[in-house]
Protein backbone atom coordinates (compact mmCIF):
# COMPACT_ATOMS: atom_id res chain seq x y z
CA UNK A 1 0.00 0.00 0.00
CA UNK A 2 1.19 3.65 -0.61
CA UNK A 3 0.76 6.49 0.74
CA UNK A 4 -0.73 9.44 -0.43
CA UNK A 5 0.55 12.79 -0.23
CA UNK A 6 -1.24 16.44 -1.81
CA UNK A 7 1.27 18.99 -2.29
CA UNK A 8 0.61 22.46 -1.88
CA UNK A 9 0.05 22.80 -5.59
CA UNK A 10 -2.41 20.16 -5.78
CA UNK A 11 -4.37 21.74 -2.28
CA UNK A 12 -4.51 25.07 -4.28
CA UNK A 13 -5.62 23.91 -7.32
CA UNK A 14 -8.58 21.71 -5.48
CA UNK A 15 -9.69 25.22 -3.83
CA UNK A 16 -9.62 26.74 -7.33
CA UNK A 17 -11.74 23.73 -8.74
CA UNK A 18 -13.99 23.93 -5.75
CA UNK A 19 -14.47 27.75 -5.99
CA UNK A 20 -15.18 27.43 -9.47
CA UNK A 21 -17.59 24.36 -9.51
CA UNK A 22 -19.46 26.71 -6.72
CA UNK A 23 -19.99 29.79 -8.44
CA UNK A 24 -20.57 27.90 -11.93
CA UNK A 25 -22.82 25.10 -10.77
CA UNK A 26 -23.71 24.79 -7.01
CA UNK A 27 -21.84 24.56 -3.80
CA UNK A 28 -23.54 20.94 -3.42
CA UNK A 29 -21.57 20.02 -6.89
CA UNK A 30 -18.86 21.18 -5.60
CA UNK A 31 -18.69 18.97 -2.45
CA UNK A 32 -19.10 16.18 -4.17
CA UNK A 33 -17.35 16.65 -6.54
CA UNK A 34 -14.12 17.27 -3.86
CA UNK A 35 -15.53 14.01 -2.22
CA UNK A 36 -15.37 11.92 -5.43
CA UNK A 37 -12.05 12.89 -5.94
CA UNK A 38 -10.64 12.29 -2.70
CA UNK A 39 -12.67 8.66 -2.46
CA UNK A 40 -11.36 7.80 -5.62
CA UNK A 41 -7.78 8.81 -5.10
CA UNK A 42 -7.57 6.91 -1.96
CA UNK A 43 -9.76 3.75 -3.27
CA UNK A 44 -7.38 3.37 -6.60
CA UNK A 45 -4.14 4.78 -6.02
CA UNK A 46 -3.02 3.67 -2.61
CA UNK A 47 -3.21 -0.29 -3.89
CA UNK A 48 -1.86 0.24 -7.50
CA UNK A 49 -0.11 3.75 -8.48
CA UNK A 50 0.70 3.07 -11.95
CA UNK A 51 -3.32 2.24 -12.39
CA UNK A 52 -2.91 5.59 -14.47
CA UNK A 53 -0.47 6.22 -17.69
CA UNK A 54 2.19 8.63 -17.90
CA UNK A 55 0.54 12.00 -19.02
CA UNK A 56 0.62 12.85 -22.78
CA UNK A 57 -0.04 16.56 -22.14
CA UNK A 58 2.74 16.95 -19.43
CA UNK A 59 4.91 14.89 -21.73
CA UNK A 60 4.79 17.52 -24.37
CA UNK A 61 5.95 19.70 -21.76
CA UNK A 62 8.97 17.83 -21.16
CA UNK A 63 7.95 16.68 -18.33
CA UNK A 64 8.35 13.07 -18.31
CA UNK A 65 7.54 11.12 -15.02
CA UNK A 66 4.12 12.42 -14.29
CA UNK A 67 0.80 10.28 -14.40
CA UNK A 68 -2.68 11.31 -14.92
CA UNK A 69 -5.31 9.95 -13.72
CA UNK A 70 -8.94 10.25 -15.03
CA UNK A 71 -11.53 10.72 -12.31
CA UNK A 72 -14.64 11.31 -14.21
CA UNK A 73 -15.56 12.61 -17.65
CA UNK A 74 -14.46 16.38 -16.70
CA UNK A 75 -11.42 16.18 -13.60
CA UNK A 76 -8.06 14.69 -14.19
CA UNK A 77 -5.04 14.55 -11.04
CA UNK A 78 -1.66 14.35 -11.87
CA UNK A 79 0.84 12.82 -10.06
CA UNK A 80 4.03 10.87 -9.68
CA UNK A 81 5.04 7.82 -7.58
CA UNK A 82 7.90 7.70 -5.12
CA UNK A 83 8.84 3.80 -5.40
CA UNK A 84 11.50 4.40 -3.07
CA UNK A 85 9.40 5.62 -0.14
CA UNK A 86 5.89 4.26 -1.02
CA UNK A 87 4.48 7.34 -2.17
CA UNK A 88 1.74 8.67 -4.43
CA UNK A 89 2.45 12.53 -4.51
CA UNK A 90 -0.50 14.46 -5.65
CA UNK A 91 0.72 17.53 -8.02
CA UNK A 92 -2.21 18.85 -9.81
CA UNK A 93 -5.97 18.46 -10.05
CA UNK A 94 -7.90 20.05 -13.51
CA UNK A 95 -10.95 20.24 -14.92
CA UNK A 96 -10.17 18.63 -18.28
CA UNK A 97 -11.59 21.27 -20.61
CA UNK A 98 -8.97 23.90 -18.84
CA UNK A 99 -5.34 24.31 -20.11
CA UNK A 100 -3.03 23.30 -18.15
CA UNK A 101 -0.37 25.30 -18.71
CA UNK A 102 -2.82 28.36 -18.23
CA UNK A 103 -3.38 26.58 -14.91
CA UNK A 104 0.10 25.80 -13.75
CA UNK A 105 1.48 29.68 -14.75
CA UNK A 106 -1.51 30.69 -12.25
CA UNK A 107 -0.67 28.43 -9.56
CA UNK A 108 2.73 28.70 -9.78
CA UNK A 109 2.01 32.66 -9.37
CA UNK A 110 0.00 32.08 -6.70
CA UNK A 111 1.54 29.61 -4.57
């Protein structure tokens, strides 16, 4: 079993998708939709990290050791595993129809 770690990247980026989902949708979306992430995370990831395939859009990047993992239809987490230490490191979480180099340049501002 592994376990899981958020960064502070990955916190911020959940309160973005949160905020968002809330002033878009609903605050009960929202929730849930922070729930299903988390419950899906832990379910999946903990037991088998490399469940997910290395990410093409993070690959054209050039960055090369990063996974992403499809929670529904519309939110994708990205991550990387730490084999050494039994680690799933949570980096990023995105609504897929965002950019996420748009995203990262705003975190990365922000954090």
């Amino acid at each position: 079993m592994y376990e899981i770690t958020a960064s502070p990247v990955f916190k911020l980026c959940l309160q973005r998708l949160v905020h968002f989902l809330s002033i878009k949708f609903s605050p009960k979306l929202a929730l849930e939709t922070k729930q299903l992430i988390k419950s899906s995370i832990v379910e999946n990831l903990s037991d088998n990290p490399f469940i997910a395939p290395i990410s093409d859009r993070l690959v054209s990047l050039g960055i090369k050791e990063y996974r992403q993992y499809l929670i529904d239809q519309h939110n994708i987490v990205f991550y990387r595993v730490d084999e050494e230490n039994r680690r799933v490191i949570l980096l990023a979480v995105i609504d897929s129809r965002q950019s996420i180099q748009k995203l990262l340049s705003e975190v990365i501002l922000l954090s």
